[in-house]
N, C-alpha and C. Protein backbone atom coordinates (compact mmCIF):
# COMPACT_ATOMS: atom_id res chain seq x y z
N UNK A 1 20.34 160.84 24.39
CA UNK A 1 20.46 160.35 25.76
C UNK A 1 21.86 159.79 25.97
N UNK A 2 22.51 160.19 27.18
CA UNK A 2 23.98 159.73 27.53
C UNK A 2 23.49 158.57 27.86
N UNK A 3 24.53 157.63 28.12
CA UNK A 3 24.18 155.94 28.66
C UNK A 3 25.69 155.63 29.21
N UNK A 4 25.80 155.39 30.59
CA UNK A 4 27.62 154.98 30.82
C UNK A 4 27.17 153.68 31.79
N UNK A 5 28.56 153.14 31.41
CA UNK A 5 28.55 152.03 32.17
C UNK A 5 28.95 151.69 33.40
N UNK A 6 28.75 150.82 34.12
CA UNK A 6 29.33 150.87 35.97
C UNK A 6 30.18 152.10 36.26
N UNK A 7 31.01 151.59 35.17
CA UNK A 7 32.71 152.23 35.65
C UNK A 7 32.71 153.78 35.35
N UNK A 8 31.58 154.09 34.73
CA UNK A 8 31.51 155.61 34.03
C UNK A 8 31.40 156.18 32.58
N UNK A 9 32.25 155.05 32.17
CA UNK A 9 32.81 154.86 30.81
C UNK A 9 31.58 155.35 29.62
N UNK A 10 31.51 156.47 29.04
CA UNK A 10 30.51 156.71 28.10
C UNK A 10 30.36 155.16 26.97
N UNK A 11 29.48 155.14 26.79
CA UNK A 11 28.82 153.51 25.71
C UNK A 11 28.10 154.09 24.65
N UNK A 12 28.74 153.72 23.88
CA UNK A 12 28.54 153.99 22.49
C UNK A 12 28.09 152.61 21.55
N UNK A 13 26.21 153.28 21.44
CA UNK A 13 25.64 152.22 21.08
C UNK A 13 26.05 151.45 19.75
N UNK A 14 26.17 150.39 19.85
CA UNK A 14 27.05 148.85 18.87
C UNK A 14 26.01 149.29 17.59
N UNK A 15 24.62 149.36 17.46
CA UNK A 15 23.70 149.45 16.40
C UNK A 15 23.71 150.45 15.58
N UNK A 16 25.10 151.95 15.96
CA UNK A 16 25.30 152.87 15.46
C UNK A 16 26.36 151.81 14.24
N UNK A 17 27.22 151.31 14.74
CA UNK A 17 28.24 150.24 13.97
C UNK A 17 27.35 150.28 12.94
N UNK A 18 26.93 148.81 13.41
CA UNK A 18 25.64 148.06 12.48
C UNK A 18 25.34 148.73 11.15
N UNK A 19 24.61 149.55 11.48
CA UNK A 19 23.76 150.54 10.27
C UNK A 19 24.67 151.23 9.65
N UNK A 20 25.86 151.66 10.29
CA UNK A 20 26.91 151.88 9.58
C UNK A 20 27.40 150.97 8.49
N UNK A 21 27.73 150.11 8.81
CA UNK A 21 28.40 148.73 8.05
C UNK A 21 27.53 148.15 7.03
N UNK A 22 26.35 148.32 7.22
CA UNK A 22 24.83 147.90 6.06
C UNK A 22 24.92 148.77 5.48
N UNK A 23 25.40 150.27 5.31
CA UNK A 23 25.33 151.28 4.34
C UNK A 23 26.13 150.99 3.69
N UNK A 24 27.47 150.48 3.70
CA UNK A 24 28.65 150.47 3.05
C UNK A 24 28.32 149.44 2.26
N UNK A 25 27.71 148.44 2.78
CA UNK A 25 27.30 146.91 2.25
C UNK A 25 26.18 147.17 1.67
N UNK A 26 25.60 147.74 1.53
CA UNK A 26 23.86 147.64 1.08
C UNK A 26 24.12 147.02 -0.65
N UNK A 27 24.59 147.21 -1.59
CA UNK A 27 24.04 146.90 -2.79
C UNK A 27 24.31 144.99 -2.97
N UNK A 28 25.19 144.73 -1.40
CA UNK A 28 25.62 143.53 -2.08
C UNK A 28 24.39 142.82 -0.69
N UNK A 29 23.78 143.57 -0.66
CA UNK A 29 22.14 143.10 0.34
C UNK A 29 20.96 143.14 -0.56
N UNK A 30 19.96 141.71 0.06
CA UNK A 30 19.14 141.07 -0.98
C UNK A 30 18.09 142.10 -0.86
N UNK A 31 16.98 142.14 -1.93
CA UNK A 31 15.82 142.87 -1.57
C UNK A 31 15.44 142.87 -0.09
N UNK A 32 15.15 141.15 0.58
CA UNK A 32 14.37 141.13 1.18
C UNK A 32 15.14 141.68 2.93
N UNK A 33 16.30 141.52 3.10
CA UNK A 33 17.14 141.54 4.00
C UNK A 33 17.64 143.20 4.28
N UNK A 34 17.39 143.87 3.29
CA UNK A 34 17.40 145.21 3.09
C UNK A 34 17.24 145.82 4.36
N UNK A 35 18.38 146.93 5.17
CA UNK A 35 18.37 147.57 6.38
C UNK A 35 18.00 146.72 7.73
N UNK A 36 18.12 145.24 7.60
CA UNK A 36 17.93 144.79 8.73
C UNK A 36 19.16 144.57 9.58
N UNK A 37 19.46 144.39 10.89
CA UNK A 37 20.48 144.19 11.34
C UNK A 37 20.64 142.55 11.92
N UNK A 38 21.78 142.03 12.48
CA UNK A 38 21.80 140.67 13.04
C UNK A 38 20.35 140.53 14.23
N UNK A 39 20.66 141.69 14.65
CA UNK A 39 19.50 141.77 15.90
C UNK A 39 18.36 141.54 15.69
N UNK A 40 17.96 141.93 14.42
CA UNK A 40 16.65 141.80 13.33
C UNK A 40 16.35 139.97 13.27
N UNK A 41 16.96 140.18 12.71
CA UNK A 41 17.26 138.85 12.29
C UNK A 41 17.26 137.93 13.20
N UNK A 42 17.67 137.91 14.47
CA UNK A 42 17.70 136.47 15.25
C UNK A 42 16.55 136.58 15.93
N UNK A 43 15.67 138.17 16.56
CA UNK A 43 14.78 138.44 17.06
C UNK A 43 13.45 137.89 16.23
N UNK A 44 13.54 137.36 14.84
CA UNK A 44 12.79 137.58 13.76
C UNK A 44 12.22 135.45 13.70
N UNK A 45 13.62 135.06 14.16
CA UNK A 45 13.80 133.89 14.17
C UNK A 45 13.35 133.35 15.46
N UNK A 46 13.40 134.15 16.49
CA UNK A 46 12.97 133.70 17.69
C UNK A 46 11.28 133.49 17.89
N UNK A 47 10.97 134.93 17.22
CA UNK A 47 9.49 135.13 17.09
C UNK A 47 9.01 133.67 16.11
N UNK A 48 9.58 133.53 15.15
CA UNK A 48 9.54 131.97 14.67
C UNK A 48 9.13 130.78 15.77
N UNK A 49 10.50 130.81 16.24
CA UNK A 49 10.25 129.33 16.64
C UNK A 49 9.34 129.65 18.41
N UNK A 50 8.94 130.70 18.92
CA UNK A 50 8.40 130.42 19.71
C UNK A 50 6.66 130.41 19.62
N UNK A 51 5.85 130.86 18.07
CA UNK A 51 4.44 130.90 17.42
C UNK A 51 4.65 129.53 17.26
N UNK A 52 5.51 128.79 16.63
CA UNK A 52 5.74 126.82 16.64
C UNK A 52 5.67 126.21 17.41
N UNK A 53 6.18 127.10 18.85
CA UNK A 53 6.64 126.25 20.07
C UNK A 53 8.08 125.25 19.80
N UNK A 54 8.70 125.60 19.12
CA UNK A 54 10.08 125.25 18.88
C UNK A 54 11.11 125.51 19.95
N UNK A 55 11.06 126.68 20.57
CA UNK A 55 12.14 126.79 20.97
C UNK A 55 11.31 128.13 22.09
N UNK A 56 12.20 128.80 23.16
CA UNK A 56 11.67 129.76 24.02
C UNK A 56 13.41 130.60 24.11
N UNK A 57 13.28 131.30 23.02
CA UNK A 57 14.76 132.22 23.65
C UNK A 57 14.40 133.75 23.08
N UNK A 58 14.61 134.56 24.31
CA UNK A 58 14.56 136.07 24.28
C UNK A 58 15.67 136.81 24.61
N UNK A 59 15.38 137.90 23.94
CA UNK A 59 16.87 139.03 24.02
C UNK A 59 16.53 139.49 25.23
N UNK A 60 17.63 139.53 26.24
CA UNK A 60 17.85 139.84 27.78
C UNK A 60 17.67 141.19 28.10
N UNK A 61 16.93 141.96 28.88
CA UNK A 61 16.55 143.10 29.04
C UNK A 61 17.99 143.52 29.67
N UNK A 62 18.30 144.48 29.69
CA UNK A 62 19.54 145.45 30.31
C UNK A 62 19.20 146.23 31.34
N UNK A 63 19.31 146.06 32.09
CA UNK A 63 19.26 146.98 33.54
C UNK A 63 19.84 148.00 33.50
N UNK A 64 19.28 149.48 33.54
CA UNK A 64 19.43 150.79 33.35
C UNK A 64 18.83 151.72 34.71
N UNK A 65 20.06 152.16 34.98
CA UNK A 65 19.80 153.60 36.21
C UNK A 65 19.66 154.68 35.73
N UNK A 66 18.38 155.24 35.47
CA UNK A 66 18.42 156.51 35.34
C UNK A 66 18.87 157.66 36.43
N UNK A 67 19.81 158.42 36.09
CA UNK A 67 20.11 159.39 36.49
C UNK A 67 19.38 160.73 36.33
N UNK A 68 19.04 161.20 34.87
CA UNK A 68 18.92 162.51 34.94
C UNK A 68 17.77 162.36 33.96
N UNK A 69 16.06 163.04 33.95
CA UNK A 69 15.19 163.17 33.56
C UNK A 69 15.29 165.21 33.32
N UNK A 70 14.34 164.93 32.13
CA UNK A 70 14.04 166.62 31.59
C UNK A 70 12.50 166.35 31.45
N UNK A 71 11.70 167.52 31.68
CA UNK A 71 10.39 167.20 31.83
C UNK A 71 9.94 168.77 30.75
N UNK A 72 10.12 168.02 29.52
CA UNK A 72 9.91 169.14 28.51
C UNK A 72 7.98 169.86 28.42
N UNK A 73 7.39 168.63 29.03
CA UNK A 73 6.16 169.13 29.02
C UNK A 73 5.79 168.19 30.48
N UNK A 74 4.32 168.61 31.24
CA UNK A 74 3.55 167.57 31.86
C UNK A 74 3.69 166.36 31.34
N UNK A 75 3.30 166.06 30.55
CA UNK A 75 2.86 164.93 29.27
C UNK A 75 4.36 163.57 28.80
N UNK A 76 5.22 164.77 29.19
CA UNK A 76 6.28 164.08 28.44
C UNK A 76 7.54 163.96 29.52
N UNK A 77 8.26 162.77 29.43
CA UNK A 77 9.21 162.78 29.74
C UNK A 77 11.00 162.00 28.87
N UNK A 78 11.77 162.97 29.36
CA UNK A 78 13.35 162.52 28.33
C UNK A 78 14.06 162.35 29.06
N UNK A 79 15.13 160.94 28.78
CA UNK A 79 16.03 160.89 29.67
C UNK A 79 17.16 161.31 29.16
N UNK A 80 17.72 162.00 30.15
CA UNK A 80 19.10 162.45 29.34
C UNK A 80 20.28 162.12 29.80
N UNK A 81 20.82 161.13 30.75
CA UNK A 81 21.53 160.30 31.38
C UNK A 81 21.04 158.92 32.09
N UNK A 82 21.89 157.89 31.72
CA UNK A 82 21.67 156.94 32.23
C UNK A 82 23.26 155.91 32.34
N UNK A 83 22.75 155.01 33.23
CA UNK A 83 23.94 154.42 33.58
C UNK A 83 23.57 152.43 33.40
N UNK A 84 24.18 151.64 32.75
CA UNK A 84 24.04 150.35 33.38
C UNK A 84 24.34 149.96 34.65
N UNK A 85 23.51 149.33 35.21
CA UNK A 85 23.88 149.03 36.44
C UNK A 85 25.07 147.99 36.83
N UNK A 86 24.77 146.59 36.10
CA UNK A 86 25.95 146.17 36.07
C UNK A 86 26.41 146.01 34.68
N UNK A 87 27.70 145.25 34.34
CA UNK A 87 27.50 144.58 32.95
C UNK A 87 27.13 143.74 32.18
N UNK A 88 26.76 144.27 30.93
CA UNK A 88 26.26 143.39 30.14
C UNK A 88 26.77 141.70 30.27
N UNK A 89 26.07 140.73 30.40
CA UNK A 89 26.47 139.14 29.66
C UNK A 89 26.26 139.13 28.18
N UNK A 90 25.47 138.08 27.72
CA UNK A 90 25.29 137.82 26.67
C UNK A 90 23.96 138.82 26.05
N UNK A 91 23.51 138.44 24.57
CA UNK A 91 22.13 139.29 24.22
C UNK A 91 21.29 138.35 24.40
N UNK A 92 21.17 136.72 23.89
CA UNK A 92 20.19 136.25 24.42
C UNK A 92 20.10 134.87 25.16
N UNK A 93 19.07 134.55 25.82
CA UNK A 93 19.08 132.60 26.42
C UNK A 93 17.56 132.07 26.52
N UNK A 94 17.78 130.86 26.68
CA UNK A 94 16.38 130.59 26.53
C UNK A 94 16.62 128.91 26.56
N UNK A 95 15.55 127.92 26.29
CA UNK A 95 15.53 126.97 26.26
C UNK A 95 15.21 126.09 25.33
N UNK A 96 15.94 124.80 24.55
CA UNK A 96 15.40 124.25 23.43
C UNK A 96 15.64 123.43 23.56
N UNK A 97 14.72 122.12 23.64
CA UNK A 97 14.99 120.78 23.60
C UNK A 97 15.48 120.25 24.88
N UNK A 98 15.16 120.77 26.26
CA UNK A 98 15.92 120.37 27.00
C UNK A 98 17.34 120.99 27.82
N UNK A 99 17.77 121.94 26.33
CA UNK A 99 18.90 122.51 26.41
C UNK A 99 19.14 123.71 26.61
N UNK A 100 19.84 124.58 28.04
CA UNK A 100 19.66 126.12 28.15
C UNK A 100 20.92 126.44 26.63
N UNK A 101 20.15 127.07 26.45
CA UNK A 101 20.90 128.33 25.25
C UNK A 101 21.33 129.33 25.76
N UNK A 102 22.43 130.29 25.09
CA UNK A 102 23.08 131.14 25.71
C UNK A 102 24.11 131.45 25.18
N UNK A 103 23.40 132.90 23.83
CA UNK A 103 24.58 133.70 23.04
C UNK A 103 24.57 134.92 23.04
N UNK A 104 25.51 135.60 22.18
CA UNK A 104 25.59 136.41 21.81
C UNK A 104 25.73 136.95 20.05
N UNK A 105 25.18 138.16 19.76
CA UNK A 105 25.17 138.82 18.93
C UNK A 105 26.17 139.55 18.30
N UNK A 106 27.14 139.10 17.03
CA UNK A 106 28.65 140.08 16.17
C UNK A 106 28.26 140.02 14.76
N UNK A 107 28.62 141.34 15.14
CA UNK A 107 28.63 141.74 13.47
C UNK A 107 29.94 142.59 13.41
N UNK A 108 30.61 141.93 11.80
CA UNK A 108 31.93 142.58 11.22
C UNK A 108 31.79 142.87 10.12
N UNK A 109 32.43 144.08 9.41
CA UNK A 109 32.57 143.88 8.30
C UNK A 109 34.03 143.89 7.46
N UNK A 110 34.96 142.94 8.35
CA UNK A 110 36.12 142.51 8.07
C UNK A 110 36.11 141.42 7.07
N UNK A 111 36.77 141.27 5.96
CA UNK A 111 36.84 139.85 5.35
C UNK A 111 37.50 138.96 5.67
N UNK A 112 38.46 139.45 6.42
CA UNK A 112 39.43 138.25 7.41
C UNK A 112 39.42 137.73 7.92
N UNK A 113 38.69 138.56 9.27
CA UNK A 113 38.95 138.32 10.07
C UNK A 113 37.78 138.63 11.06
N UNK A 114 37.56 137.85 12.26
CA UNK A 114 36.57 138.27 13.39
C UNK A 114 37.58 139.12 14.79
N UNK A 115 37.36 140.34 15.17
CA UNK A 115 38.41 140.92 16.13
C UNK A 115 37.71 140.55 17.77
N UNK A 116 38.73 140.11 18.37
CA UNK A 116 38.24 139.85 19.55
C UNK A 116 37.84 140.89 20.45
N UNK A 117 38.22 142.11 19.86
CA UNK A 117 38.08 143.30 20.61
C UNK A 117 36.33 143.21 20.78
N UNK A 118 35.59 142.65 19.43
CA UNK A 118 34.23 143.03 20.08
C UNK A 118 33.53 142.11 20.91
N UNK A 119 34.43 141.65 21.79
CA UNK A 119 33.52 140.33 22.96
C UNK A 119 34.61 140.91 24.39
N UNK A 120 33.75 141.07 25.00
CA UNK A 120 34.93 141.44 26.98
C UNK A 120 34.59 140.45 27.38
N UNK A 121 35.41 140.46 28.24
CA UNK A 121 36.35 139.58 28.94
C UNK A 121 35.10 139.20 30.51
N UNK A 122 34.42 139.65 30.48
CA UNK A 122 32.90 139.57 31.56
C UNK A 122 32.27 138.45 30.48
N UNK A 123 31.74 138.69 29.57
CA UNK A 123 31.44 137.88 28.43
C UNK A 123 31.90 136.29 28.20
N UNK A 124 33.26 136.53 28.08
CA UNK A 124 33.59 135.21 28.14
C UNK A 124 33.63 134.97 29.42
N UNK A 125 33.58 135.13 30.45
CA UNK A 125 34.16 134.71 31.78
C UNK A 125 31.98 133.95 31.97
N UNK A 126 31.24 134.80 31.78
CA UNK A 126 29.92 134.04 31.28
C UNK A 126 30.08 133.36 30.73
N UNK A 127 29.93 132.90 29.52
CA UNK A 127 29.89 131.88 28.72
C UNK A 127 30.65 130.49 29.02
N UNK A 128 31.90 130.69 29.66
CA UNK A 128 32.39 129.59 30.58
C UNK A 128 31.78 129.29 31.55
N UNK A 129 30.93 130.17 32.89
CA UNK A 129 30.10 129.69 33.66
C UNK A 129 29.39 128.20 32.75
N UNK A 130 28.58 129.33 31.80
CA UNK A 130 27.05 128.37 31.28
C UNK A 130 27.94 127.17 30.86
N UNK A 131 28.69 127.08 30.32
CA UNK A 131 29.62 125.81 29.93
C UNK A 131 29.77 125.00 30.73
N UNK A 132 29.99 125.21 31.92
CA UNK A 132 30.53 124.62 32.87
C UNK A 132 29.46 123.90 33.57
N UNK A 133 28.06 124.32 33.22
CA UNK A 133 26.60 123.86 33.79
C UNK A 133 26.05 123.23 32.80
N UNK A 134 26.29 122.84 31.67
CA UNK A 134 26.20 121.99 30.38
C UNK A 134 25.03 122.53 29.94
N UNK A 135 25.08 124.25 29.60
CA UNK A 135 24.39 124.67 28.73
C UNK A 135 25.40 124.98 27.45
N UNK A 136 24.81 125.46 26.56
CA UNK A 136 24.99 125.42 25.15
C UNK A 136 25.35 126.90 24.70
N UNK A 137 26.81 127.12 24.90
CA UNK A 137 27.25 128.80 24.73
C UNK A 137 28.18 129.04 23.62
N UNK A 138 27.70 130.18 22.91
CA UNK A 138 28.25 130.60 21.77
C UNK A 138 27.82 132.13 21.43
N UNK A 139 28.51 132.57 20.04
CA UNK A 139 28.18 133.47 19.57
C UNK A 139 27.65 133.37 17.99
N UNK A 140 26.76 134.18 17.85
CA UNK A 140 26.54 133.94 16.48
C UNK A 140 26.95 135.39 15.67
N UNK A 141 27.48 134.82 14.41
CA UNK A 141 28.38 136.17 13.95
C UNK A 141 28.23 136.68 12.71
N UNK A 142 27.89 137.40 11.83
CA UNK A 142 27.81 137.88 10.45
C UNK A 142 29.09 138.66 10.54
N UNK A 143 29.39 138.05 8.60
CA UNK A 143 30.22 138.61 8.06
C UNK A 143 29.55 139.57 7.03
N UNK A 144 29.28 140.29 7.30
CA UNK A 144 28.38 141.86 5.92
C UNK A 144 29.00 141.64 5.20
N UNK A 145 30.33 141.55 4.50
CA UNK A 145 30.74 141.79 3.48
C UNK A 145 30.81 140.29 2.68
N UNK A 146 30.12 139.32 2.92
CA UNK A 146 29.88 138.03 2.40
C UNK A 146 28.19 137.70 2.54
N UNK A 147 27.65 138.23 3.40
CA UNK A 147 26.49 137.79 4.10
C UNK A 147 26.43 136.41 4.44
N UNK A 148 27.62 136.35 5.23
CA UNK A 148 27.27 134.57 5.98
C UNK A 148 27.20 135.03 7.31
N UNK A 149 26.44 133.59 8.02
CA UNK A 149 26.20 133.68 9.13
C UNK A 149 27.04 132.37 9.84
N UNK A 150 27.52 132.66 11.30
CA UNK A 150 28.34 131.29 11.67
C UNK A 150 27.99 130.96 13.34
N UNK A 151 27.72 129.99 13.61
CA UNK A 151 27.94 129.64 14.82
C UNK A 151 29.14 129.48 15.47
N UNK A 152 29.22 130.18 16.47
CA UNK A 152 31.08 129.86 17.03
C UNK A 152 30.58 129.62 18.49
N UNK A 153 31.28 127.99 18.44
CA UNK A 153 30.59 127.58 19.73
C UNK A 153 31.90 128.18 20.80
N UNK A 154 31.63 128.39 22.25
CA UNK A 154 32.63 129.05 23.24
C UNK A 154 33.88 128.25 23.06
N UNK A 155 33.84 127.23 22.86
CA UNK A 155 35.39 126.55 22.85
C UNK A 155 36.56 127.11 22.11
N UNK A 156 35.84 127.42 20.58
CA UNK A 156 36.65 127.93 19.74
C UNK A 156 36.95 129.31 19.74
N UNK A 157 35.99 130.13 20.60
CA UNK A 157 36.34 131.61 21.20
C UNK A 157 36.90 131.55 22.51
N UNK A 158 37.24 130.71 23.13
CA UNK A 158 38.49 129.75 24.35
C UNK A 158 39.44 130.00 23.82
N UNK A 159 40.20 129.00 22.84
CA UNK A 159 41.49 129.37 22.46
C UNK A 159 41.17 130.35 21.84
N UNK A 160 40.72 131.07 20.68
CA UNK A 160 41.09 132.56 20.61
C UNK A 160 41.97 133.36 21.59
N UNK A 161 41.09 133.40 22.54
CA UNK A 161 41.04 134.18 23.41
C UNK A 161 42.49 133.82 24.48
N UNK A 162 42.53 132.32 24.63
CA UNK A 162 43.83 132.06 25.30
C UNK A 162 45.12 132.72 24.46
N UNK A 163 45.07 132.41 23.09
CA UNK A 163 46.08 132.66 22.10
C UNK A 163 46.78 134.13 22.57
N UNK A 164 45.60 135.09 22.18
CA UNK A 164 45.80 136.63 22.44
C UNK A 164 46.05 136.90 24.04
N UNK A 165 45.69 136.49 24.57
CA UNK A 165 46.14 136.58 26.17
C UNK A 165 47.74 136.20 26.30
N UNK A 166 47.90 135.11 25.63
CA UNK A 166 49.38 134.57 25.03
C UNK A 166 50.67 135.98 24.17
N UNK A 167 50.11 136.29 24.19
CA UNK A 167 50.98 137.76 22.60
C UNK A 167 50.52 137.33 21.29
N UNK A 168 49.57 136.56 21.39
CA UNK A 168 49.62 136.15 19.90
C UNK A 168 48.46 137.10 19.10
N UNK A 169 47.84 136.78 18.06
CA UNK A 169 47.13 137.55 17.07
C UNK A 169 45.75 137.80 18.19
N UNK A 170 45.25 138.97 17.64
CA UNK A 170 43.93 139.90 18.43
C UNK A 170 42.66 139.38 17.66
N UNK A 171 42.46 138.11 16.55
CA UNK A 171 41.39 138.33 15.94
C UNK A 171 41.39 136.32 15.66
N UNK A 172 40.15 136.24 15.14
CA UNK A 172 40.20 134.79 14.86
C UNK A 172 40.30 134.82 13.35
N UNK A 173 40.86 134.23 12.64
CA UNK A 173 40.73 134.04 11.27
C UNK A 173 39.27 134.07 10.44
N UNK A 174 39.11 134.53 9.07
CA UNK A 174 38.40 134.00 8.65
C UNK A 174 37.75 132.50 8.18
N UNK A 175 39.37 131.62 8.09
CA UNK A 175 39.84 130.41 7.75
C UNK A 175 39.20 129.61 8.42
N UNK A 176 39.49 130.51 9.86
CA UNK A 176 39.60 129.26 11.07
C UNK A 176 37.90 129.40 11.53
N UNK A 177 37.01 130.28 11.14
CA UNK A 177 35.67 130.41 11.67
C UNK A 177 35.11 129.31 10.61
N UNK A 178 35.55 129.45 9.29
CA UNK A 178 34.94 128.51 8.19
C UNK A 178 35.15 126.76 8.55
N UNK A 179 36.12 126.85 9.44
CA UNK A 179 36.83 125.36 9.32
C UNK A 179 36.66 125.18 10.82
N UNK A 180 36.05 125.70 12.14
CA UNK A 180 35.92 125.30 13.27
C UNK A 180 34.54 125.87 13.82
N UNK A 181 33.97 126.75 13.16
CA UNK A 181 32.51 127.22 13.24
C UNK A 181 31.59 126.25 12.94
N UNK A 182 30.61 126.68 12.53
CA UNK A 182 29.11 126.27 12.15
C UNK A 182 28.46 127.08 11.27
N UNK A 183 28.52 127.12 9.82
CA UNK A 183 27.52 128.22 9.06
C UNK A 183 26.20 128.05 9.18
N UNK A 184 25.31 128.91 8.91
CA UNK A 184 23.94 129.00 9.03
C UNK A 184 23.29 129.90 7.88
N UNK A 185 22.76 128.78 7.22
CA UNK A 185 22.32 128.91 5.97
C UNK A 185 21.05 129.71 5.83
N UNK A 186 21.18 130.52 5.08
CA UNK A 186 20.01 131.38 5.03
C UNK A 186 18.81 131.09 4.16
N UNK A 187 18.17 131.62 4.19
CA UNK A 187 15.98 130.97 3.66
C UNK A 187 15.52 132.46 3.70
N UNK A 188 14.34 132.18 3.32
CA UNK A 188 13.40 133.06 2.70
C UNK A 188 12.84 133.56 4.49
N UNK A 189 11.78 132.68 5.16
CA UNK A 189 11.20 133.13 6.53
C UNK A 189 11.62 131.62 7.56
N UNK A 190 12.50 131.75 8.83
CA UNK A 190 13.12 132.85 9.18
C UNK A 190 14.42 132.85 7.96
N UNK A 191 15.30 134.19 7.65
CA UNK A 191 16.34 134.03 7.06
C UNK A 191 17.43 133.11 7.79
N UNK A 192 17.57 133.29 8.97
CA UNK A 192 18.59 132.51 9.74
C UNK A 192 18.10 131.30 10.53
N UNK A 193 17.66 130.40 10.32
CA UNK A 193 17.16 129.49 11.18
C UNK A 193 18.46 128.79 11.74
N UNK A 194 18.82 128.94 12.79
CA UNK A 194 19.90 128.43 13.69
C UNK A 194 19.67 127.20 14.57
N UNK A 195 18.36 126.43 14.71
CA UNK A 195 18.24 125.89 16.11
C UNK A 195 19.21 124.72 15.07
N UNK A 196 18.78 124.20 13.71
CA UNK A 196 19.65 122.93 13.03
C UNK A 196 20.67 122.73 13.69
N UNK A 197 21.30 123.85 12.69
CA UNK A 197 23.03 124.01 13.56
C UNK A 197 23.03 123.81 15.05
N UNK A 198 22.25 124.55 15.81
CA UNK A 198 22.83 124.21 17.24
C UNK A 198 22.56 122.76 17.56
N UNK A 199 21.53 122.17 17.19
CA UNK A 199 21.39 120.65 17.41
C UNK A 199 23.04 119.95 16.39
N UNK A 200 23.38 120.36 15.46
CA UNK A 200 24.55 119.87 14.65
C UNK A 200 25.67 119.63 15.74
N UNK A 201 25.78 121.30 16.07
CA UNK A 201 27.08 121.43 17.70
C UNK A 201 26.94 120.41 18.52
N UNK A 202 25.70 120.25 19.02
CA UNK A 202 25.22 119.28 20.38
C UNK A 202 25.63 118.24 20.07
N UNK A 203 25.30 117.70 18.90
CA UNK A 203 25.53 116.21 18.61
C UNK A 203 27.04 115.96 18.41
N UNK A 204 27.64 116.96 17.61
CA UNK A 204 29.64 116.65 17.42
C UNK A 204 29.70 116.82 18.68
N UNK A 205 29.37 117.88 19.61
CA UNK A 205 30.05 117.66 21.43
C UNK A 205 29.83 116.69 21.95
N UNK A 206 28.47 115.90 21.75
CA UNK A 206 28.54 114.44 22.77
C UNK A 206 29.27 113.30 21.78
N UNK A 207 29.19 113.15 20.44
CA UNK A 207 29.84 111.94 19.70
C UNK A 207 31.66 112.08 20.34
N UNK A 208 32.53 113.25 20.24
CA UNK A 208 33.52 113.81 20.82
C UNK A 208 33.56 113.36 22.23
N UNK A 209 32.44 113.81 23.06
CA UNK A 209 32.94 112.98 24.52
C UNK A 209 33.26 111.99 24.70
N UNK A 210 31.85 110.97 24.05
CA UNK A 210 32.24 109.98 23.83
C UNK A 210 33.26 109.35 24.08
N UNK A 211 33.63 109.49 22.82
CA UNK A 211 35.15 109.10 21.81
C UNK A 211 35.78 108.98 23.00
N UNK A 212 36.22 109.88 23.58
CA UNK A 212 37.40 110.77 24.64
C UNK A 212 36.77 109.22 26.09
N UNK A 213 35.43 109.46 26.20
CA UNK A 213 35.11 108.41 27.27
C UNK A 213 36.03 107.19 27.18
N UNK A 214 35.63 106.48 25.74
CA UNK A 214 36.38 105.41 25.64
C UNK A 214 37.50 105.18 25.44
């Protein structure tokens, strides 16, 4: 099935990446984590905390125009063009503690480095909205070729992003995700339990206002 976006632009699904990048990586992947993707994984964690009542966050449905249907039988139908209607925001939001949530889903298998190429510029221009309404915006990011996981709250994908708008470097450090991120330690069920960390973020952003108040 074709899939293009507003502008026309053929889209070339991100989960082709993915499974790509887990093949290359697979031997240094645990039994249990075996062929799953980030998407797996946070979807896996969500289903978690919402059987607890922990938390209420779902992956955002995508609005799709079909264009062109093939009707290979009565019985059956294939689509063989389609278009987004508008663009994508983030993959998921939801609510925890009070607090709207509101991220997105990266996967690299750079050791360096995180490339800004895989977040647009619609994306961040979202994530500053929700910021700006004192929800809680970030991305959460695997490195495959380490298997860590990191919280990168929008601020620190702010300057990124100002930097390179600047002439400066196209990617965020590995350095600088370890030393201005949030890791997220992995477990047995869910592997990624993230809400910790995001309560960790919440609390350095208001102790920080604070500060700045007084």
């Amino acid at each position: 099935m074709t899939i293009r976006y507003p502008n026309g632009k053929l889209y070339t699904p991100h989960t082709s990446v993915q499974k790509t990048e887990k093949k290359s990586k697979s031997k240094d992947l645990s039994f249990s984590n075996r062929g799953k993707t980030l998407e797996d994984e946070i979807n896996e964690a969500n289903d978690y905390y919402i059987k607890r009542r922990l938390a209420i966050i779902h992956k955002k449905p995508v609005p799709v125009q079909i264009v062109k249907v093939e009707y290979p039988s009565r019985s059956a139908a294939v689509i063989r063009e389609a278009y987004f209607r508008t663009p994508s925001t983030t993959d998921y939001n939801g609510v925890w503690n009070g607090h709207y949530i509101d991220f997105d889903a990266k996967e690299t298998a750079s050791k360096t480095s995180f490339p800004l190429k895989n977040i647009h510029e619609h994306q961040m221009t979202h994530m500053q909205q929700v910021t700006e309404q004192n929800g809680v915006a970030f991305i959460i990011v695997r490195f495959s070729a380490f298997e860590r996981y990191f919280i990168v709250p929008y601020e620190v994908l702010q300057k990124a992003w100002q930097a390179m708008e600047n002439g400066n470097r196209k990617s965020i450090p590995f350095s600088t995700i370890v030393d201005e991120a949030y890791e997220i330690p992995t477990s047995y069920y869910p592997r990624i339990d993230y809400l910790p960390i995001i309560q960790q973020l919440i609390d350095e952003k208001c102790c920080g206002f604070e500060s700045e108040e007084k």
